[in-house]
Protein backbone atom coordinates (compact mmCIF):
# COMPACT_ATOMS: atom_id res chain seq x y z
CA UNK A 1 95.13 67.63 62.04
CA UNK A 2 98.95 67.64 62.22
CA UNK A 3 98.99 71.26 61.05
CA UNK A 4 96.81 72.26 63.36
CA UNK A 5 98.55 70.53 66.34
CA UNK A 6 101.50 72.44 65.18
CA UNK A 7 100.27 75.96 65.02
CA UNK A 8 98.50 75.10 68.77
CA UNK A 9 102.07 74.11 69.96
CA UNK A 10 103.84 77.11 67.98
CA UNK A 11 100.86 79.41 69.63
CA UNK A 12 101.79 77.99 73.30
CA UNK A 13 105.29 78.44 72.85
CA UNK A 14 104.86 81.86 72.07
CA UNK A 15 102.26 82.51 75.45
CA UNK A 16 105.00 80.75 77.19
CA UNK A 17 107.68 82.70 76.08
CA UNK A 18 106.03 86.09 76.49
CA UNK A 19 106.26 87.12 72.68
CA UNK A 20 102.61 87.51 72.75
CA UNK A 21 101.79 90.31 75.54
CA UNK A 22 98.09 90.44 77.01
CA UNK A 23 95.64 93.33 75.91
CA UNK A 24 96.83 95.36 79.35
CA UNK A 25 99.82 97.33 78.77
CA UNK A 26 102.07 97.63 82.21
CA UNK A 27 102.89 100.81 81.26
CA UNK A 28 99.34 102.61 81.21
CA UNK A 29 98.86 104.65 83.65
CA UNK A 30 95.10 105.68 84.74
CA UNK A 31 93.57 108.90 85.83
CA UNK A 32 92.83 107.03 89.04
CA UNK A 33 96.62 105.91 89.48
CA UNK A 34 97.68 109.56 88.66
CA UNK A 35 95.10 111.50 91.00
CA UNK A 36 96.48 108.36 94.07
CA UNK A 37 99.95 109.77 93.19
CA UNK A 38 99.08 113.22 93.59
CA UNK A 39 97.46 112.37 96.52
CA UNK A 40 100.68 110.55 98.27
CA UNK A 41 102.37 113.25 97.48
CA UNK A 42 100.75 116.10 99.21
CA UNK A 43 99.96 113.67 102.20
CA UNK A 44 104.06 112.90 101.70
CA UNK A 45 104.56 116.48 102.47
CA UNK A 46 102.37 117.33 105.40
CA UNK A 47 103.53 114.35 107.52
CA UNK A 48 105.79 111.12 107.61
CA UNK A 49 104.00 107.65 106.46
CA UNK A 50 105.76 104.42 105.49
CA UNK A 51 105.52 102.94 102.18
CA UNK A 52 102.84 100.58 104.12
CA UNK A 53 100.64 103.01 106.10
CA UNK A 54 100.77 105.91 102.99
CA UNK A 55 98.85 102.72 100.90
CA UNK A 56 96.97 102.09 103.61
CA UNK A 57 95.65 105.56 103.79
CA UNK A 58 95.19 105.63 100.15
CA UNK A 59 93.27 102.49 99.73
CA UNK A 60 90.49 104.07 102.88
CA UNK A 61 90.64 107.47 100.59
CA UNK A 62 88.68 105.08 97.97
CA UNK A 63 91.72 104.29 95.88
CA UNK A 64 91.71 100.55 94.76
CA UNK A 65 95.15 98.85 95.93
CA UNK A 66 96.59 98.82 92.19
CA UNK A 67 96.26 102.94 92.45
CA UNK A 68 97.84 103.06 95.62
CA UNK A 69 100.61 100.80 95.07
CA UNK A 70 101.43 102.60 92.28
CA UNK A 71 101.45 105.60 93.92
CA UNK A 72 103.63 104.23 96.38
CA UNK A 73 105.75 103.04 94.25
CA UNK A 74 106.31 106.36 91.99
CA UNK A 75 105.63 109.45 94.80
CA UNK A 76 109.99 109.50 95.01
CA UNK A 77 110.09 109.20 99.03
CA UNK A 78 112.68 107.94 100.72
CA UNK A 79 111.25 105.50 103.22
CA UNK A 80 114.67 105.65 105.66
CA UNK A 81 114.32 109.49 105.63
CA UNK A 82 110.55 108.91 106.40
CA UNK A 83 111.52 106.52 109.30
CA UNK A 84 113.69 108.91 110.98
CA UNK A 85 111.25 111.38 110.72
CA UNK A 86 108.63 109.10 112.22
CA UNK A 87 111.46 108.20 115.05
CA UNK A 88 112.32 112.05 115.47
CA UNK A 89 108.33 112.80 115.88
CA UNK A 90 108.19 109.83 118.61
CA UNK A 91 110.81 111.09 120.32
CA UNK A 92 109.12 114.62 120.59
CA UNK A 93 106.80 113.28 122.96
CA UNK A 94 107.98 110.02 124.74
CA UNK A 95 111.44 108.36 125.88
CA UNK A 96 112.33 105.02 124.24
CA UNK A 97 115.11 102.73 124.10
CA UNK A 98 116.45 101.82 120.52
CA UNK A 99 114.69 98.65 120.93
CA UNK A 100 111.16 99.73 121.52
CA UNK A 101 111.46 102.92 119.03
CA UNK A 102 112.93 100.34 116.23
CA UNK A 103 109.62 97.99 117.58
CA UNK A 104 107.23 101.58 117.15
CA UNK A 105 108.18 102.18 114.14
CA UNK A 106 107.65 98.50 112.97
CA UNK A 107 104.40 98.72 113.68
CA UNK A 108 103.85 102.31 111.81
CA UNK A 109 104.84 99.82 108.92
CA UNK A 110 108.53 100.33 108.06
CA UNK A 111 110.75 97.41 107.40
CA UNK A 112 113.16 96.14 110.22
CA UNK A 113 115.92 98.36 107.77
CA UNK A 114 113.80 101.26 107.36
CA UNK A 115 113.34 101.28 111.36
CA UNK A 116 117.12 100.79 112.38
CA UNK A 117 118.24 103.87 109.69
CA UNK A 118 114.90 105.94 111.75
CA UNK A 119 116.44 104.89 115.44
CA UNK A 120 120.34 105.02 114.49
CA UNK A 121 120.37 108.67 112.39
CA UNK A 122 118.21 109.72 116.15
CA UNK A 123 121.43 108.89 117.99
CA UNK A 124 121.15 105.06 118.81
């Protein structure tokens, strides 16, 4: 009994401690994951997106959220040079103050960061 007690505890410790890893690798990679990187990519390269709406997009193209996040998360943009992008196309086509184009771009899904680099590298 007191050997078994032991090897539960010793087993624990070792859960606890991480030196036992569960069946799932982190590092695998599936063919859905690689075809939702693909994906970001190309949509990457025909139009601006923020980390936010590009998963967004990629979870209504059928890809489950783990595929798209890891997309998003691998596809190498630069999420301030898609901001100012986004702020550059706003400006195209309407007038706004720093505040409301930083508040725009919010709401495309950029971080409060992400939106100030967009508005400031337009010339606010």
């Amino acid at each position: 009994m007191k050997k078994l007690s032991l090897l539960l505890i010793f087993l624990l410790l070792l859960l606890f401690c991480g030196c036992v890893q569960s069946g799932v690798s982190e590092n695998v990679v599936t063919p859905g994951m690689e075809k939702a990187l693909s994906s970001a990519k190309f949509h990457l390269s025909s139009a601006a997106y923020s980390k936010k709406a590009l998963a967004a997009l990629l979870e209504e193209s059928g890809y489950s959220y783990e595929e798209a996040l890891y997309a998003v998360e691998n596809c190498g943009a630069d999420w301030n040079e898609e901001a100012f992008k986004t702020a550059k196309e706003l400006l195209s086509f309407s007038s706004f103050s720093k505040e409301a184009l930083v508040f725009q771009l919010e709401i495309k899904g950029f971080t409060h960061e992400e939106a100030l680099f967009g508005a400031e590298k337009n010339g606010y």
